[in-house]
N, C-alpha and C. Protein backbone atom coordinates (compact mmCIF):
# COMPACT_ATOMS: atom_id res chain seq x y z
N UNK A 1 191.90 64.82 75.51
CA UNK A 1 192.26 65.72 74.44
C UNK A 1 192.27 64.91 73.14
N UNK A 2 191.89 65.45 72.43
CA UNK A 2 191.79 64.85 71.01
C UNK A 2 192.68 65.51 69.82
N UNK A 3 193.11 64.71 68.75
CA UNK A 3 194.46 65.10 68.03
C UNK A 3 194.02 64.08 66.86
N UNK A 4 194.65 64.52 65.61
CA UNK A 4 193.77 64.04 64.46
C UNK A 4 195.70 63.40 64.17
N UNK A 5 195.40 62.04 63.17
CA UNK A 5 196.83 61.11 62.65
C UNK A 5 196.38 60.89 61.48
N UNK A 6 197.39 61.35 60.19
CA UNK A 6 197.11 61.56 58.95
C UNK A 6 196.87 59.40 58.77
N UNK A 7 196.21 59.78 58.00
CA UNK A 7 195.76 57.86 56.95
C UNK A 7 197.21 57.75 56.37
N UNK A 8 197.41 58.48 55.90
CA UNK A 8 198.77 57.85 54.59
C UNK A 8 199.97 57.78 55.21
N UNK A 9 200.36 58.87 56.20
CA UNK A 9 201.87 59.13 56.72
C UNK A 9 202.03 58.27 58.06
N UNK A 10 200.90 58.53 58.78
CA UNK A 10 200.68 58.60 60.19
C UNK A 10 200.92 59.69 61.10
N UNK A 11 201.52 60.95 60.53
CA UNK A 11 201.93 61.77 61.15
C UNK A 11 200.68 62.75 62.36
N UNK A 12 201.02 63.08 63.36
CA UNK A 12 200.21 63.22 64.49
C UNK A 12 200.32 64.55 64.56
N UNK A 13 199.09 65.35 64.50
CA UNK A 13 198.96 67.15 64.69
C UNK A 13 197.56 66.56 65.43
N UNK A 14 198.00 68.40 65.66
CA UNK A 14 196.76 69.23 66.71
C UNK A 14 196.01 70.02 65.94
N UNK A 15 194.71 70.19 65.89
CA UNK A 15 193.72 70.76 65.11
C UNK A 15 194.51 71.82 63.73
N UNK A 16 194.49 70.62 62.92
CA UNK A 16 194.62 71.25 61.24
C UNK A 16 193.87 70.23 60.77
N UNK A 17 193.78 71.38 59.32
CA UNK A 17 193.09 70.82 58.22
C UNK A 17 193.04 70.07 57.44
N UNK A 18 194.91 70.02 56.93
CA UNK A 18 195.64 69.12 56.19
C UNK A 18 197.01 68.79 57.11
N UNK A 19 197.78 67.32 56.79
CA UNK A 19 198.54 66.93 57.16
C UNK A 19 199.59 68.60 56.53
N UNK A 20 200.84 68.72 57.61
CA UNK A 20 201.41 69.54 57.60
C UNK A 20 203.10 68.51 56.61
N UNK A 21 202.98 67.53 57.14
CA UNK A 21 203.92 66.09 55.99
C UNK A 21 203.74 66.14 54.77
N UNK A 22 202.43 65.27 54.37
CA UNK A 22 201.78 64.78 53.39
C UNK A 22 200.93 65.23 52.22
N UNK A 23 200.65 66.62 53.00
CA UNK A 23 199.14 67.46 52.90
C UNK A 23 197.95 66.70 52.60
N UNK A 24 198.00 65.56 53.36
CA UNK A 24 196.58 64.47 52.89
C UNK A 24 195.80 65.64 53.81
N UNK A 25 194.44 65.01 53.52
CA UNK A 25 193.10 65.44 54.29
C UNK A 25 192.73 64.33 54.96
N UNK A 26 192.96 63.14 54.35
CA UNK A 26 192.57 62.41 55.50
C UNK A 26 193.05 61.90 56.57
N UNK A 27 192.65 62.46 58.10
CA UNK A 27 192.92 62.62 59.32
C UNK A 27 191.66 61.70 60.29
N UNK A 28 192.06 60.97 60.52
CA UNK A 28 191.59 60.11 61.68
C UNK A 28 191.95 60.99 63.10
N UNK A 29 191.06 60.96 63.72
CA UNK A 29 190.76 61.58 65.09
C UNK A 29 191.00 60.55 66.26
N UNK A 30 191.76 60.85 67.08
CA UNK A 30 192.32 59.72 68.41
C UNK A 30 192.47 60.91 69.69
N UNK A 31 192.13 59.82 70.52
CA UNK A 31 192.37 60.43 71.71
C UNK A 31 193.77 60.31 72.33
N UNK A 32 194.11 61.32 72.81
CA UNK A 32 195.78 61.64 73.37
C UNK A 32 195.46 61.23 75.03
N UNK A 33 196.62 60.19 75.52
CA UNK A 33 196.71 59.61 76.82
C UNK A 33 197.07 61.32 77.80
N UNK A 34 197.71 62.19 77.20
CA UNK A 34 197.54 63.92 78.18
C UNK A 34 198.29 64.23 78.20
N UNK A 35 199.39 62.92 78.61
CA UNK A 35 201.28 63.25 78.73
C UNK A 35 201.77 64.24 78.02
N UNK A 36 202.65 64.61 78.35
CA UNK A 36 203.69 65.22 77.44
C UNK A 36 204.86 65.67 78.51
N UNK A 37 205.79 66.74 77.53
CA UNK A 37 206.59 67.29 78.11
C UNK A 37 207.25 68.66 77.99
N UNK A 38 207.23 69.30 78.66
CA UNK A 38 207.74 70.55 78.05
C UNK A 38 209.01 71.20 77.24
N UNK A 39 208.43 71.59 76.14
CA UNK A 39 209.68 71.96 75.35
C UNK A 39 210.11 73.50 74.77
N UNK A 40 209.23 74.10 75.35
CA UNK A 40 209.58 75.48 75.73
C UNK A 40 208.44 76.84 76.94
N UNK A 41 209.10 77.07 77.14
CA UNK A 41 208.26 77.71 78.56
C UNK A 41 208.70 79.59 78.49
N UNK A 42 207.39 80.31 78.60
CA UNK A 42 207.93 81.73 78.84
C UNK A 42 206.72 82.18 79.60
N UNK A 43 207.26 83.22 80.23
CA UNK A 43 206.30 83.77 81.33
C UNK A 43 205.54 85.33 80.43
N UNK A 44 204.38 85.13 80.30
CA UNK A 44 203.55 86.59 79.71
C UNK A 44 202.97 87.56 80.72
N UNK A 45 203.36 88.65 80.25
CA UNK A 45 202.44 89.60 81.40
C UNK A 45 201.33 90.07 80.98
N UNK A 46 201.32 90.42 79.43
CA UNK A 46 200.38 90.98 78.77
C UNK A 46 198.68 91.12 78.98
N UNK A 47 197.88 91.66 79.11
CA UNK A 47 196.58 90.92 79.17
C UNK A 47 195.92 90.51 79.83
N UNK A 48 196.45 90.40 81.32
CA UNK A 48 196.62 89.80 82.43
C UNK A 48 196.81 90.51 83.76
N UNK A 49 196.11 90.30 84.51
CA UNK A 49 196.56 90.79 85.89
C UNK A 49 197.44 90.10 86.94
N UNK A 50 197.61 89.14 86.41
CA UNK A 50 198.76 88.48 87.00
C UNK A 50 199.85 87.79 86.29
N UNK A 51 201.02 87.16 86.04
CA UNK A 51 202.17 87.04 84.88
C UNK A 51 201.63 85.26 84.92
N UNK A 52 201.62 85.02 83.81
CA UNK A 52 201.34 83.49 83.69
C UNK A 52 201.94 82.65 82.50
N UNK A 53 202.09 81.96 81.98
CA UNK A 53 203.14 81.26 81.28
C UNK A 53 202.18 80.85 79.89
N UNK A 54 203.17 80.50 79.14
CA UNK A 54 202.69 79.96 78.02
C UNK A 54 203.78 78.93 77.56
N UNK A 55 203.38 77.41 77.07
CA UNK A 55 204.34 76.79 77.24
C UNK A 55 204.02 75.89 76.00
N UNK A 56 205.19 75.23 75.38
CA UNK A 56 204.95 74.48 74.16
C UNK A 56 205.26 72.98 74.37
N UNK A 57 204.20 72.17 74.56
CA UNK A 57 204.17 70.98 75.33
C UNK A 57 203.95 69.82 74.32
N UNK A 58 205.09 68.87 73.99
CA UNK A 58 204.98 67.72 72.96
C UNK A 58 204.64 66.84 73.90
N UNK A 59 203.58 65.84 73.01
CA UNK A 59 202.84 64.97 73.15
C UNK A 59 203.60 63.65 73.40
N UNK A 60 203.21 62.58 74.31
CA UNK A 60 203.54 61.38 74.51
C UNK A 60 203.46 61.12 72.54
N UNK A 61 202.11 61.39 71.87
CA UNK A 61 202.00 60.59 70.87
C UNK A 61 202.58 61.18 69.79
N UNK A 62 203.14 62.22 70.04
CA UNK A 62 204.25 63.08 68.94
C UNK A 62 203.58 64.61 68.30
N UNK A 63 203.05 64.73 68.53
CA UNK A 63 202.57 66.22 68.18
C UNK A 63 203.07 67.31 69.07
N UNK A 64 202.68 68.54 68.91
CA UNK A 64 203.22 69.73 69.81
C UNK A 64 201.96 70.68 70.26
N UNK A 65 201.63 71.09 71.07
CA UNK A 65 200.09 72.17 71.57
C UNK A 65 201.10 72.96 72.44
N UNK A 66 199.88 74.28 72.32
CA UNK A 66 200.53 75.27 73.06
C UNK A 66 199.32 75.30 74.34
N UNK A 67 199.94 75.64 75.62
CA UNK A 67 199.00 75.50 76.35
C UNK A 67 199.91 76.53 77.53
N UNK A 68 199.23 76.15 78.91
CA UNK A 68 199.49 76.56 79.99
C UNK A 68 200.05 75.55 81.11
N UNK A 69 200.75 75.85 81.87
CA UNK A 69 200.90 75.10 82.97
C UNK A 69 200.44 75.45 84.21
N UNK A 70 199.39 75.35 85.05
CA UNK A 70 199.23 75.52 86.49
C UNK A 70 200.22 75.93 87.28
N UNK A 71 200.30 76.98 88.06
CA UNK A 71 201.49 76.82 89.13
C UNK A 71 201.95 78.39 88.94
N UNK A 72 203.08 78.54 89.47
CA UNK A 72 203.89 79.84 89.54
C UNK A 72 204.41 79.93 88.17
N UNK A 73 204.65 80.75 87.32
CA UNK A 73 204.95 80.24 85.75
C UNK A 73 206.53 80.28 86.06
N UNK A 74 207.04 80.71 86.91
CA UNK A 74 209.05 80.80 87.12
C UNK A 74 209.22 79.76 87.36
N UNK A 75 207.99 78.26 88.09
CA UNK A 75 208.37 77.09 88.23
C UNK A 75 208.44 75.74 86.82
N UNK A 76 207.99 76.52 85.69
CA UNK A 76 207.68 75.93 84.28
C UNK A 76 209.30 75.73 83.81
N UNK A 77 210.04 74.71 83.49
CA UNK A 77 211.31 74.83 82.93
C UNK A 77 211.11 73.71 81.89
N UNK A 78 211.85 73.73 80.80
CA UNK A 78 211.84 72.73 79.42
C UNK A 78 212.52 71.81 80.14
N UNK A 79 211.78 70.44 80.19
CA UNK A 79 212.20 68.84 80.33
C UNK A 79 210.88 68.61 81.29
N UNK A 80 210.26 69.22 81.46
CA UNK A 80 209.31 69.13 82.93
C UNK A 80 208.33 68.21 82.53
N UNK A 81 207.84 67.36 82.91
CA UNK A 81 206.63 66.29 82.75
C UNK A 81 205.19 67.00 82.80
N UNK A 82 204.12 66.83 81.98
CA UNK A 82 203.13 67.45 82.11
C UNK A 82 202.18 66.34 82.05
N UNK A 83 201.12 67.06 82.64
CA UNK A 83 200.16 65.72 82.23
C UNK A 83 198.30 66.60 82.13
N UNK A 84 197.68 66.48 81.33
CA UNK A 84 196.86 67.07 81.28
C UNK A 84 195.59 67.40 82.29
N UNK A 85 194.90 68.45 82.55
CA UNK A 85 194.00 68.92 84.11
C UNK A 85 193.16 69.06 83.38
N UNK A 86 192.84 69.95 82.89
CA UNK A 86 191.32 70.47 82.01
C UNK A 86 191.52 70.30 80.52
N UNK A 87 190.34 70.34 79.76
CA UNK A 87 190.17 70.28 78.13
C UNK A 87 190.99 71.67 77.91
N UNK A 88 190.48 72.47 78.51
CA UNK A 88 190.38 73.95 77.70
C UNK A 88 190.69 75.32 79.00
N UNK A 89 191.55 76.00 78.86
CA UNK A 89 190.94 77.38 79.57
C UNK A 89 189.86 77.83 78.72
N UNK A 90 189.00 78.29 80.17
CA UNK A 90 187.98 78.98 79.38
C UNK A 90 188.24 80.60 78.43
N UNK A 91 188.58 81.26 78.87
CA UNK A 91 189.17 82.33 78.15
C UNK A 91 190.02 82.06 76.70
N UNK A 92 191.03 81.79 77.28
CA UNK A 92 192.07 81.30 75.51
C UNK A 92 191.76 80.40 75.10
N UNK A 93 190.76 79.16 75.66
CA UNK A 93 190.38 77.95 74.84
C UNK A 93 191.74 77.33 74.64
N UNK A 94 192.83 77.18 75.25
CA UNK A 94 194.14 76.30 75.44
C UNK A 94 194.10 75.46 76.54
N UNK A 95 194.37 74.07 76.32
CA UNK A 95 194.56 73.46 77.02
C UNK A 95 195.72 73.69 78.15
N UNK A 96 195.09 73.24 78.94
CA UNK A 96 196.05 73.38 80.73
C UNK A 96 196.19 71.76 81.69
N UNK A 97 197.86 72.14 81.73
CA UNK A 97 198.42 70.75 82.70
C UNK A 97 198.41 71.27 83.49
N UNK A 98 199.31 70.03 84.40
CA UNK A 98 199.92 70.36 85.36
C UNK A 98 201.11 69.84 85.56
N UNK A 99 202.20 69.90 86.24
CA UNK A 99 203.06 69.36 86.60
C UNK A 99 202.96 67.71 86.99
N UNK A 100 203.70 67.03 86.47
CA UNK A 100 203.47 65.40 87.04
C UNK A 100 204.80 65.75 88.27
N UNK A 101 205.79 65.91 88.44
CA UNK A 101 206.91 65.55 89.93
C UNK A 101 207.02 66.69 90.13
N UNK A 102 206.15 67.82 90.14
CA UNK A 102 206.39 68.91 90.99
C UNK A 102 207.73 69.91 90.65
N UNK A 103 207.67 71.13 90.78
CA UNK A 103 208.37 72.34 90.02
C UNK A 103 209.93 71.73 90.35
N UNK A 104 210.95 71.95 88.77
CA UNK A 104 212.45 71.77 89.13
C UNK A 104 212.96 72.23 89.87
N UNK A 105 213.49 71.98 90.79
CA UNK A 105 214.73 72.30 91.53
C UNK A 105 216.37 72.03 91.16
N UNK A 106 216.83 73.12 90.79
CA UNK A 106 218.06 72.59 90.68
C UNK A 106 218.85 72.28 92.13
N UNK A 107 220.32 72.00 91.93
CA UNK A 107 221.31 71.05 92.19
C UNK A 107 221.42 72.08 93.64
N UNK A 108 221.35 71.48 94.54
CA UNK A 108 221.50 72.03 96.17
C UNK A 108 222.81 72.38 96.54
């Protein structure tokens, strides 16, 4: 996945035009190691023939993307480790993880 880091600030976004900090334009392009983590999760029915999630996943390198998570979307909870599967759904063109330690379980 690729993610553009402003020249002047350093500040790290996902496809914009101008730094959302600085408002520089100049943005150097780097590749993102995939990581992240989830920092908000909701399940959509809309549109869909089956209910699937939409989740707001910050970056190991500090940015935020909205994407999907693989899996049952009731198993998606905020703190969850993600790590990136594909570039893109093909349909929404959003990137899709997956779970790195497998869906939370709470306390037995």
């Amino acid at each position: 996945m690729l993610f553009q880091r402003c020249h002047w600030c350093g500040t790290a976004m996902f496809q914009r035009l101008l730094c959302p900090v600085c408002a520089g334009s100049d943005l150097r392009t780097e590749a993102s190691a995939g990581t992240g983590v989830v920092r908000h999760s909701t399940v959509v029915h809309r549109n869909t023939p089956a209910a699937r999630n939409v989740s707001l996943i910050e970056m190991a390198e500090g940015f935020t993307v909205r994407g999907r998570v693989t899996g049952p979307p009731t198993d998606v909870h905020s703190g969850d480790r993600v790590h990136l599967s594909t570039a893109a759904d093909p349909v929404r063109r959003q990137p899709v993880f997956q779970l790195v330690d497998g869906p939370y379980r709470s306390w037995s």
